[in-house]
Each structure stands twice: as structure tokens, then as C-alpha cells.
C-alpha atoms as a PDB file:
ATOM      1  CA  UNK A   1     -92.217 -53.123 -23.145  1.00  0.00           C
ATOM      2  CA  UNK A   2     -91.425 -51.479 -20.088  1.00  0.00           C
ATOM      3  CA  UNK A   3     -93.331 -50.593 -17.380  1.00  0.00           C
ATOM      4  CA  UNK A   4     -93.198 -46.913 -15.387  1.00  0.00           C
ATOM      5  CA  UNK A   5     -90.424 -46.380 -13.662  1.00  0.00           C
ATOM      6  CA  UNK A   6     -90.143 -47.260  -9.206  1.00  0.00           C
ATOM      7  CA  UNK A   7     -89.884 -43.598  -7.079  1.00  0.00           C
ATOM      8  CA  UNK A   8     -86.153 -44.168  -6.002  1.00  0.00           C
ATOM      9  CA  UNK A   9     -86.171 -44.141  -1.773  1.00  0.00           C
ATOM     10  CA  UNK A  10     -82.620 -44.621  -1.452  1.00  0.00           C
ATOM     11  CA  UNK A  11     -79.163 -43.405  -3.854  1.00  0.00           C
ATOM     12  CA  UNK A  12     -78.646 -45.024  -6.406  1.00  0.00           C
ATOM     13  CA  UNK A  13     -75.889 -47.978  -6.125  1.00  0.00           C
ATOM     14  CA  UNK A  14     -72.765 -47.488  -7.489  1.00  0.00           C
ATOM     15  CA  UNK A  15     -71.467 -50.870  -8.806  1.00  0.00           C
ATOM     16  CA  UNK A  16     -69.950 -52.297  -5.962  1.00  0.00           C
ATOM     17  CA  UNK A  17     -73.233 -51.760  -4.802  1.00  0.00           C
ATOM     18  CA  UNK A  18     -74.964 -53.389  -7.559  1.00  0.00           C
ATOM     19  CA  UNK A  19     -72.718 -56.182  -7.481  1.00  0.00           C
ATOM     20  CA  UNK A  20     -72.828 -56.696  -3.882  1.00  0.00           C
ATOM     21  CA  UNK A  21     -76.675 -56.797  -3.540  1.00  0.00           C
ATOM     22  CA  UNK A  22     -76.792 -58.725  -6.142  1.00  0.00           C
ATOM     23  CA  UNK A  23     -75.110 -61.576  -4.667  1.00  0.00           C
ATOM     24  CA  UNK A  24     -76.591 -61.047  -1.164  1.00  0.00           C
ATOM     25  CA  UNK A  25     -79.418 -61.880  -3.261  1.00  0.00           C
ATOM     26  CA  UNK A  26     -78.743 -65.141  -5.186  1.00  0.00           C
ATOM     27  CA  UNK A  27     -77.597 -66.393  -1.577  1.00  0.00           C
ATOM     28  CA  UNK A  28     -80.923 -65.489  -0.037  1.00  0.00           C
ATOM     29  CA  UNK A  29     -82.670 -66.411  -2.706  1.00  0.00           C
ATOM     30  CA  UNK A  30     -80.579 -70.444  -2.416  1.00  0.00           C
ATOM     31  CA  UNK A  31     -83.501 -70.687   0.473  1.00  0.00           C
ATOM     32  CA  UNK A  32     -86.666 -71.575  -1.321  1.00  0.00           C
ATOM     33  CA  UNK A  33     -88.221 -71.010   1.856  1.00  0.00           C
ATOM     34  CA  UNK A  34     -87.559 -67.359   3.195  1.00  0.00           C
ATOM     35  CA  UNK A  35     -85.211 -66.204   0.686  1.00  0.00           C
ATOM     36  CA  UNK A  36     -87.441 -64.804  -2.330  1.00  0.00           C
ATOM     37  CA  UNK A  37     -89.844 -62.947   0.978  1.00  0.00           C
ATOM     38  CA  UNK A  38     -86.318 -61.146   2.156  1.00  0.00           C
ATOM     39  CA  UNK A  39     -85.635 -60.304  -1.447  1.00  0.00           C
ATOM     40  CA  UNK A  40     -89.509 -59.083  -2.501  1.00  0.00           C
ATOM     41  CA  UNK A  41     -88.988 -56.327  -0.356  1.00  0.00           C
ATOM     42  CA  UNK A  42     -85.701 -54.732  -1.613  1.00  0.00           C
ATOM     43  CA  UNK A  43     -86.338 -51.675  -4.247  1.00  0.00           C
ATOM     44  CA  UNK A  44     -83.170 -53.177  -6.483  1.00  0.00           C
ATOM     45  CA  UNK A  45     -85.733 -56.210  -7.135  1.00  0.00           C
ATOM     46  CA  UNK A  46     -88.798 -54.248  -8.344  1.00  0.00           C
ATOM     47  CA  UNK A  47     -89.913 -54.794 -12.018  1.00  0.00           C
ATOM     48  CA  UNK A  48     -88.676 -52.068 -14.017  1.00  0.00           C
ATOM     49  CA  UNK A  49     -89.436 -53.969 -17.402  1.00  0.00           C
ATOM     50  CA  UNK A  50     -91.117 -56.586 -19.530  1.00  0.00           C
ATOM     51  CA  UNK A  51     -89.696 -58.738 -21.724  1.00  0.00           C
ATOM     52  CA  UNK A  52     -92.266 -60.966 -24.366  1.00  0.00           C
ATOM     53  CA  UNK A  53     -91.300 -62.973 -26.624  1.00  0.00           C
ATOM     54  CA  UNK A  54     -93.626 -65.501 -29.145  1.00  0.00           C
ATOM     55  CA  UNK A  55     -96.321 -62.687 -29.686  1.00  0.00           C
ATOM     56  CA  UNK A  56     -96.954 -62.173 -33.468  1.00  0.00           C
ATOM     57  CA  UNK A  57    -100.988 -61.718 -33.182  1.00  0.00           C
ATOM     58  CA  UNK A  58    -101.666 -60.105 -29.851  1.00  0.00           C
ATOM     59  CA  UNK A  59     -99.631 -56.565 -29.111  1.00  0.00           C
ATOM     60  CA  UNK A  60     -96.639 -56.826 -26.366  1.00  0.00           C
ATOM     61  CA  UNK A  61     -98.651 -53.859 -24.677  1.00  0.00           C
ATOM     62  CA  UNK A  62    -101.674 -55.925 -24.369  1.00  0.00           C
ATOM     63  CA  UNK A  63    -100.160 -59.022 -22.888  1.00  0.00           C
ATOM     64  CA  UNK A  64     -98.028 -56.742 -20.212  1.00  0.00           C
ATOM     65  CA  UNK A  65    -101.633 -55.178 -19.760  1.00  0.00           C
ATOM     66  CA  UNK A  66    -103.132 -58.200 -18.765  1.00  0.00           C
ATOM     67  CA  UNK A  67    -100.512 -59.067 -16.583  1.00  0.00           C
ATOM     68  CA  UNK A  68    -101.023 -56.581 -14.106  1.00  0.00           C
ATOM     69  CA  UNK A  69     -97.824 -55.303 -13.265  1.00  0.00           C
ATOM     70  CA  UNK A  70     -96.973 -52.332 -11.791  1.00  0.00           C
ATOM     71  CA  UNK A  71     -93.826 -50.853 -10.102  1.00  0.00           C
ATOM     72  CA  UNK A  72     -94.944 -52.401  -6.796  1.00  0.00           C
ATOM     73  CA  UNK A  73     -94.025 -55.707  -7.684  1.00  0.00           C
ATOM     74  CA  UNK A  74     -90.627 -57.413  -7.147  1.00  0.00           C
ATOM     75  CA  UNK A  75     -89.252 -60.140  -9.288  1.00  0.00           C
ATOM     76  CA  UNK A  76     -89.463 -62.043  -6.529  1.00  0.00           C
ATOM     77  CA  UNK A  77     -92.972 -62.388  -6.559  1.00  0.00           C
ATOM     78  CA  UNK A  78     -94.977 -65.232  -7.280  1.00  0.00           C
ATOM     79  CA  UNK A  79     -95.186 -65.019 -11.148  1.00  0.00           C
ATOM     80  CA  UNK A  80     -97.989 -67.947 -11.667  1.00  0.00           C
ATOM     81  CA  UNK A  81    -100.653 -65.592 -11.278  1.00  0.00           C
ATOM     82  CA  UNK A  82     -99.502 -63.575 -14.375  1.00  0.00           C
ATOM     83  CA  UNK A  83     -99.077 -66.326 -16.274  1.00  0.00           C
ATOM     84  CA  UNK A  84    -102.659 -67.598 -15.052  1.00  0.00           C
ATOM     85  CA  UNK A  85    -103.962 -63.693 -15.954  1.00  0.00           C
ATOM     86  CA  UNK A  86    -101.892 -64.712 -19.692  1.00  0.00           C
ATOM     87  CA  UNK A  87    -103.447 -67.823 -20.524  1.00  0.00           C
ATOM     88  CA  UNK A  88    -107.153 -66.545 -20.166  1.00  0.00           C
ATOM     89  CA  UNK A  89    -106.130 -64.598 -23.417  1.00  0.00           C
ATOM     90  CA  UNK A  90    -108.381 -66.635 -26.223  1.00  0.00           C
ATOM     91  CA  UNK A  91    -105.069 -66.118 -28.456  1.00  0.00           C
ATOM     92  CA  UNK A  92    -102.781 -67.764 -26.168  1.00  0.00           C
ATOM     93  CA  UNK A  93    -101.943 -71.279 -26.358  1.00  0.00           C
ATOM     94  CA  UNK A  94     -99.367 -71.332 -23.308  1.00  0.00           C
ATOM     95  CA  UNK A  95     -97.390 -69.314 -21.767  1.00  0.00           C
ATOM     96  CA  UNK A  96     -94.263 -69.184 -19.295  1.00  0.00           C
ATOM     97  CA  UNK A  97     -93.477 -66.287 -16.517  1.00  0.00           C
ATOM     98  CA  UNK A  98     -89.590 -66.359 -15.536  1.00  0.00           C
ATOM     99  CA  UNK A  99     -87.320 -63.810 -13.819  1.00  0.00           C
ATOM    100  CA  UNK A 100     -84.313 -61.812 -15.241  1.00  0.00           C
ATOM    101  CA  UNK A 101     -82.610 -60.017 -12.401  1.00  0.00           C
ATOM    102  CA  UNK A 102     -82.382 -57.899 -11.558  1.00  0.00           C
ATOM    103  CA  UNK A 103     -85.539 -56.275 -12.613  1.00  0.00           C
ATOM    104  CA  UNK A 104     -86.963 -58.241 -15.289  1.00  0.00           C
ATOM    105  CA  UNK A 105     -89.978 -60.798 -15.996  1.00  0.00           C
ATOM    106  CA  UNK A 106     -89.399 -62.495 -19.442  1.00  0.00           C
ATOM    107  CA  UNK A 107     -92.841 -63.584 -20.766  1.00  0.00           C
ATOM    108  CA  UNK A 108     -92.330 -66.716 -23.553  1.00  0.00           C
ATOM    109  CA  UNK A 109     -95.807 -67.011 -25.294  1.00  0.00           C
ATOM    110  CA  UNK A 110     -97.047 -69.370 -27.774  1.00  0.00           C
ATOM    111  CA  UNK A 111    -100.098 -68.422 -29.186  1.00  0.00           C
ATOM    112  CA  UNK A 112    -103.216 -70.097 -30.437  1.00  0.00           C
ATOM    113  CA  UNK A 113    -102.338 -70.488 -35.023  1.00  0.00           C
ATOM    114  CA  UNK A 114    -104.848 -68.897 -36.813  1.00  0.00           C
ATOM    115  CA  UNK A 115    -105.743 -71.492 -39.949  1.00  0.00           C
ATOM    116  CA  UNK A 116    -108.781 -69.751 -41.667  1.00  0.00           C
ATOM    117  CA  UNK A 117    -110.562 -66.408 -42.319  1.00  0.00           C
ATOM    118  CA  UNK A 118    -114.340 -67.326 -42.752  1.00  0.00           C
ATOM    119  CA  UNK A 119    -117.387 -64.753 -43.546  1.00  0.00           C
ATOM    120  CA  UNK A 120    -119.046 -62.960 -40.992  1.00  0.00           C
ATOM    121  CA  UNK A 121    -121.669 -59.852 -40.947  1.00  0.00           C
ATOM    122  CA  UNK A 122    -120.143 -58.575 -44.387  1.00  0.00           C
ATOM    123  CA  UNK A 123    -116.422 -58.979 -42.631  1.00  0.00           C
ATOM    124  CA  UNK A 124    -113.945 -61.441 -42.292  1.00  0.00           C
ATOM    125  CA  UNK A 125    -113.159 -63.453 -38.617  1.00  0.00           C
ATOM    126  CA  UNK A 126    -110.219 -65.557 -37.644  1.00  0.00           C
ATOM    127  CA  UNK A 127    -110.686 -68.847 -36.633  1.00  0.00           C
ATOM    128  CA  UNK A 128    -107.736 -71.369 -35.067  1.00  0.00           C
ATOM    129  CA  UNK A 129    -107.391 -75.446 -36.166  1.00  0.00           C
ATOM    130  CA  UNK A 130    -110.059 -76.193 -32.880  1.00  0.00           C
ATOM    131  CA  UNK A 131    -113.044 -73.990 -34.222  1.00  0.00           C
ATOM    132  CA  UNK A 132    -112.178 -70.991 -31.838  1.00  0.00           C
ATOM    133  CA  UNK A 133    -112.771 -67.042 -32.758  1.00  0.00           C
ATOM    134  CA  UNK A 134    -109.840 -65.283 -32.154  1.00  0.00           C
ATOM    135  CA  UNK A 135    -110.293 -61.640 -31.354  1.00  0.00           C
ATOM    136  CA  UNK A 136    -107.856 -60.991 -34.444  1.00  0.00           C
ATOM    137  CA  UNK A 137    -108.523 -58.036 -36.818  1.00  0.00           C
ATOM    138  CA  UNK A 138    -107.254 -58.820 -39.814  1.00  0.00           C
ATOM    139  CA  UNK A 139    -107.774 -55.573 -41.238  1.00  0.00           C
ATOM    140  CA  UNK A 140    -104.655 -54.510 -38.748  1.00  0.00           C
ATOM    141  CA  UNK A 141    -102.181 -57.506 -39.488  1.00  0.00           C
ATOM    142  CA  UNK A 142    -102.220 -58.864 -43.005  1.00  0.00           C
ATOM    143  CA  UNK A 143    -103.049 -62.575 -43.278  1.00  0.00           C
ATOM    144  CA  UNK A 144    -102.468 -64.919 -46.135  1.00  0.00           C
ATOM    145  CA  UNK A 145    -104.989 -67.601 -44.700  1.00  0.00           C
ATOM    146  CA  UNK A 146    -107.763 -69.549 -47.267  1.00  0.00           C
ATOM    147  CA  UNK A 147    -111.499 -68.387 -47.115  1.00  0.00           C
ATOM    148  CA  UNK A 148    -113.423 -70.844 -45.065  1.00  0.00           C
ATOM    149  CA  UNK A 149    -117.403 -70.666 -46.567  1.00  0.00           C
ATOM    150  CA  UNK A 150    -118.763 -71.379 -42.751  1.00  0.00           C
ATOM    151  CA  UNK A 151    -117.141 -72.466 -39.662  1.00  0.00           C
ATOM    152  CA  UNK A 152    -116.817 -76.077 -40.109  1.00  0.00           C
ATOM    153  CA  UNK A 153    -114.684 -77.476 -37.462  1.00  0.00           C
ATOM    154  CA  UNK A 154    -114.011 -80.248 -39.445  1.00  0.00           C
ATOM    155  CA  UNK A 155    -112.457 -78.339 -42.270  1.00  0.00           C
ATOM    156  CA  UNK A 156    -110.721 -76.028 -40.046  1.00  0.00           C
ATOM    157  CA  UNK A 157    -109.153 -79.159 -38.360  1.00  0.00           C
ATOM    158  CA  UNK A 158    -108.231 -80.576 -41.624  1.00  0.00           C
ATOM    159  CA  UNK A 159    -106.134 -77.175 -42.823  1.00  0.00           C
ATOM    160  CA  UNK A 160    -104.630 -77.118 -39.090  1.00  0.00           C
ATOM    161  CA  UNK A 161    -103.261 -80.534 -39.875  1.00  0.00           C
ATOM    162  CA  UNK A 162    -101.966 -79.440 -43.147  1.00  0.00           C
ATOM    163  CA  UNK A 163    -100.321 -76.484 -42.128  1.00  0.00           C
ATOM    164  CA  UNK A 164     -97.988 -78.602 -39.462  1.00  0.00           C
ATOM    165  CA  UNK A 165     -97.567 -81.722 -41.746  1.00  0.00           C
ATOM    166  CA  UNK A 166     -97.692 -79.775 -45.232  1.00  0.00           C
ATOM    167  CA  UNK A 167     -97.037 -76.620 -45.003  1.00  0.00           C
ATOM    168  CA  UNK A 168     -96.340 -76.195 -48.658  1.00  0.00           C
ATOM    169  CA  UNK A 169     -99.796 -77.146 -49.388  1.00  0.00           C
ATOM    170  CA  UNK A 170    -101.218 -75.250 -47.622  1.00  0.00           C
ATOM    171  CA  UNK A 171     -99.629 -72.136 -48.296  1.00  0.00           C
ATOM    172  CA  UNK A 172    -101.192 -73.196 -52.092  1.00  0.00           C
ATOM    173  CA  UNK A 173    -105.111 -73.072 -50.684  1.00  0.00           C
ATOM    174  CA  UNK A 174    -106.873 -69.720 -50.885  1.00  0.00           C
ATOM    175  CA  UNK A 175    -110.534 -71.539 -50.605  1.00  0.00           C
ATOM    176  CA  UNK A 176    -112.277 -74.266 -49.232  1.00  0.00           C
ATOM    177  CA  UNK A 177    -115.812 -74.813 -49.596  1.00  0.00           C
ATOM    178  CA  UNK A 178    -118.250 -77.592 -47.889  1.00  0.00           C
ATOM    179  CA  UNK A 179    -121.027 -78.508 -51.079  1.00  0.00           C
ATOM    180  CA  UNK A 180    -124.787 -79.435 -49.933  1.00  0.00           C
ATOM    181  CA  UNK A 181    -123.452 -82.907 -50.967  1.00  0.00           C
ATOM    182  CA  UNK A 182    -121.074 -82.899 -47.870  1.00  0.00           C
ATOM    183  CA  UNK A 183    -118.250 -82.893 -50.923  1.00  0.00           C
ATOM    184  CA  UNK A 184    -115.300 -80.224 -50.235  1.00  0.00           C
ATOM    185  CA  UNK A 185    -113.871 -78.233 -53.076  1.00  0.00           C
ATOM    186  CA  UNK A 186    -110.416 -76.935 -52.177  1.00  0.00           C
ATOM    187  CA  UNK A 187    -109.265 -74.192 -54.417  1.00  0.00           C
ATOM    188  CA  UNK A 188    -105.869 -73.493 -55.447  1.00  0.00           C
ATOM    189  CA  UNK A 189    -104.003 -70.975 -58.093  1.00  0.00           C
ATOM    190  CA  UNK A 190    -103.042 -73.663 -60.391  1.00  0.00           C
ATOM    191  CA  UNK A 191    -105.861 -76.289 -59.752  1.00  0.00           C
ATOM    192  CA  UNK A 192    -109.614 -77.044 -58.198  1.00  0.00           C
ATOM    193  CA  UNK A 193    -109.872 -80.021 -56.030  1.00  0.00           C
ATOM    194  CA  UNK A 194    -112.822 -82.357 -55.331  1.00  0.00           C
ATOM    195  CA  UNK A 195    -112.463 -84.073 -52.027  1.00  0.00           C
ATOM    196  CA  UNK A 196    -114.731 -86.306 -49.977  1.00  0.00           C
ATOM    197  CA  UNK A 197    -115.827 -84.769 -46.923  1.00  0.00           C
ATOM    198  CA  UNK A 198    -113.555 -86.799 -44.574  1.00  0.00           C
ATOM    199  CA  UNK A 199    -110.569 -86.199 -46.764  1.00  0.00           C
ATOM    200  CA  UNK A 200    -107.512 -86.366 -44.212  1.00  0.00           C
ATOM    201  CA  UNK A 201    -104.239 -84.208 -44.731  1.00  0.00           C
ATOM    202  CA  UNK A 202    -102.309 -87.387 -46.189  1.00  0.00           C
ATOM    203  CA  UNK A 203    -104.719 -88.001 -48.899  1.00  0.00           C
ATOM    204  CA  UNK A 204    -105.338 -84.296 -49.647  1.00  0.00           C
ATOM    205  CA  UNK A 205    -101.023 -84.181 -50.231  1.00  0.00           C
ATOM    206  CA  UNK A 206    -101.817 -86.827 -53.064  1.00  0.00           C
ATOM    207  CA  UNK A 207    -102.352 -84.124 -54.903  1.00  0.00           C
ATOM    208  CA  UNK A 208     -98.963 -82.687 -54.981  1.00  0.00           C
ATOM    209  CA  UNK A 209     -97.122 -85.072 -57.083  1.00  0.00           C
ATOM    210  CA  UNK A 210     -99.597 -84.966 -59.773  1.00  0.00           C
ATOM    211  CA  UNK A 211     -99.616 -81.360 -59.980  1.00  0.00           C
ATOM    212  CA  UNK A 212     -95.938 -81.411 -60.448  1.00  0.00           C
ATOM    213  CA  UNK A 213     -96.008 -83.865 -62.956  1.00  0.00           C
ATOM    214  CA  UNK A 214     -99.116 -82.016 -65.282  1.00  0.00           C
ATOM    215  CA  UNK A 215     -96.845 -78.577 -64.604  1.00  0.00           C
ATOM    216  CA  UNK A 216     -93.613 -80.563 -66.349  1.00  0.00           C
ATOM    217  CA  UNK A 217     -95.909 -81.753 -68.969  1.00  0.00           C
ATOM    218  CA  UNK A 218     -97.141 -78.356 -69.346  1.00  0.00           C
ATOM    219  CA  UNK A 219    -100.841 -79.685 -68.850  1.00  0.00           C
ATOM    220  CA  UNK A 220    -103.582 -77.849 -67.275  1.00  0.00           C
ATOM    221  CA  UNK A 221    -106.278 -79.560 -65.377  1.00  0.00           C
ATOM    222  CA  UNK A 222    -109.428 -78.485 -64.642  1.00  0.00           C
ATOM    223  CA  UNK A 223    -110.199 -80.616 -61.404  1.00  0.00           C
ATOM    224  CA  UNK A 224    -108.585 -83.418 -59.589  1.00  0.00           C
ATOM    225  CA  UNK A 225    -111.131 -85.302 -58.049  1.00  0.00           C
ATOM    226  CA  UNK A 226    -109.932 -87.438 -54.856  1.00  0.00           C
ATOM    227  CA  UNK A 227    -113.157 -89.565 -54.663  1.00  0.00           C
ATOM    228  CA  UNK A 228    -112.496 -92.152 -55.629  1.00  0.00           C
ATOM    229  CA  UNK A 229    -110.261 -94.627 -53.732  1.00  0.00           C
ATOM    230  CA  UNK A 230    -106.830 -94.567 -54.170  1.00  0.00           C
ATOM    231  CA  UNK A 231    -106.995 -92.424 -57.187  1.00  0.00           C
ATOM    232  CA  UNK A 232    -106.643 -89.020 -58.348  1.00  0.00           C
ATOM    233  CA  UNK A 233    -108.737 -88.037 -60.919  1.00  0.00           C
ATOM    234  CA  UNK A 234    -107.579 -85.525 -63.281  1.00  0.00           C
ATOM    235  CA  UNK A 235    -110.353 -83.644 -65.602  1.00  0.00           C
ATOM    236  CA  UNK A 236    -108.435 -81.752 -68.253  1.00  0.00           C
ATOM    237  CA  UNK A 237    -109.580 -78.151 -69.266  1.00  0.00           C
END
């Protein structure tokens, strides 16, 4: 993503040139004091592009955007209050601002993991592992992520720990839904779950063994139902 391009003042430097400054300008910049002031005010030094990297959800154009750079600023400039601009951005998790010289800033984003698409208004709204909206459309990207009924941070807390400790499970749920009883039902291609409420990600991946063991048998279960302590219930079609 680059930015528009700096009115040249001055010829352009042959290499010599190039080379020359460029050196003059790792020695100045060796003085954390002074040096990067000196250097802020050479044209060779002024941001001529933007590099991002980590953005899968939110456009490269929109995170340059918020950034607020323009051809007036130097690599040399303080670069916290770009990544402070950054990490208001609901998707952004966290973010790091460094310099390529001679005209570069490299922006490294991670960004908040959407877990969950849950109704809204007759559309569908993307939520992250903490509860959180994200302003995500998608409509524009295409998202495998289950069908939450409501936003219930508990169950969107529960998927975000089983998409970093089991992904493979995960990738299996296209539904979750929170009964009137408080009891979850966690739909899958092959199989319907039954879970308490409070089910945690290590008793959800109970599951997973005995659904490999009804698919050698070539047995098809209606339900497994994890209510009951350390069991799994299966209820055969």
C-alpha cells in the first residue's frame, strides 16, 4: 500500500549518493538523542510506502488510512502515535510500527479472531471469543464460522477456547444453541451434542474419540449427551 508520492526539491541521488546518505544516516541516527531530529528533516527519509502485514479481516487501505500518513512524514518520526491511531481499530488485537529505510513503515498487525456469526436484524454479525462486534461484513469475506442463536459470551468464550486448543473440532461445529434449560446443543455434520451449560473445551473434545470409534463401526448416533459425569452418552438413530 503505498502512499502518494513526496514533490522532489532536490535531483535525484545517483547511488553514491544513495549510499552515502544512507550511512550519514545510520551514524546520526547511533544518537538516540539528536540523531532521528537531523534525519526527520532530510527528503531521502520521507515515507514513500506502507508495508502491513497480519491483516486478513480489515483492508491494508483502511489500516494505512487510519494511520494518518502522508508524504510529510519521515521515517524518522515518532511511530507510537500510528500504532496508538491502529489499535483503536475494534478488529485489532495489537499492533507494531517499525521503520524500513529508507522510506518505509512496516505495520505487523494481529487482529482480534472472529469465533461466531450470530443473528441480527434479519443479517448475520461477527462476534470475537470476548463478546465484541466486529465491524466485519461477512457478506464481503466468506466465513466458515458456527451460528451462535444470541450473543452469549459464555458460548462465544467456549468456541474461542476450542478453536486455539481444538481446532479440529471446531472446524466440525456449524451451530450452537443455548436451550431455556440453560442446556447447549452443539451441532455438527455427523452428530448433535447435548452439553451442560458450563461445558469447558476439554470435556466438549470427549466427544471426538467416540465419534471416531461409531464412524469405524459404521454406527450413526443420534445425540451424544455430555451430562452426565464422566460419560458420553450415545443415543442411536
Amino acid at each position: 500500500m503505498t502512499v502518494p508520492s513526496a514533490t522532489a526539491s532536490k535531483p535525484v541521488l545517483g547511488l553514491r549518493g544513495i549510499i552515502g546518505v544512507a550511512i550519514c544516516g545510520l551514524a546520526v541516527a547511533s544518537s538516540p538523542v539528536w540523531g532521528p531530529r537531523i534525519l526527520s528533516n532530510l527528503a531521502f527519509f520521507r515515507v514513500r510506502a506502507v508495508e502491513v502485514e497480519g491483516a486478513h479481516y480489515v483492508a491494508a487501505g483502511d489500516v494505512v488510512a487510519a494511520m494518518r500518513v502522508d508524504t510529510t512524514v519521515s521515517v524518522w518520526d515518532d511511530v507510537r502515535p500510528f500504532a496508538a491511531r491502529l489499535q483503536a481499530l475494534h478488529e485489532i488485537e495489537d499492533v507494531t510500527v517499525t521503520r524500513k529505510l529508507p522510506g518505509t513503515l512496516l505495520v505487523r498487525v494481529t487482529e482480534k479472531a472472529p469465533v461466531a456469526l450470530i443473528p441480527a436484524t434479519g443479517d448475520l454479525r461477527v462476534y470475537d471469543g470476548s463478546g465484541t462486534a466486529l465491524p466485519i461484513d461477512p457478506a464481503r469475506i466468506d466465513m466458515d464460522l458456527p451460528i451462535v442463536n444470541r450473543p452469549d459470551r459464555r458460548v462465544l468464550k467456549l468456541l474461542d477456547n476450542l478453536r486455539a486448543q481444538v481446532p479440529g473440532l471446531y472446524a466440525r461445529i456449524s451451530d450452537v444453541r443455548r436451550l431455556a434449560s440453560g442446556d447447549l446443543v452443539v451441532t455438527m455434520p455427523d452428530v448433535v451434542v447435548r452439553a451442560p451449560g458450563n461445558v469447558d473445551a476439554g470435556r466438549l473434545a470427549e466427544v471426538l474419540p467416540v465419534t471416531a470409534d461409531l464412524a469405524r463401526r459404521h454406527v450413526r448416533a443420534a445425540e451424544l449427551d455430555l451430562r452426565y459425569r464422566d460419560q458420553v452418552v450415545v443415543r442411536l438413530q
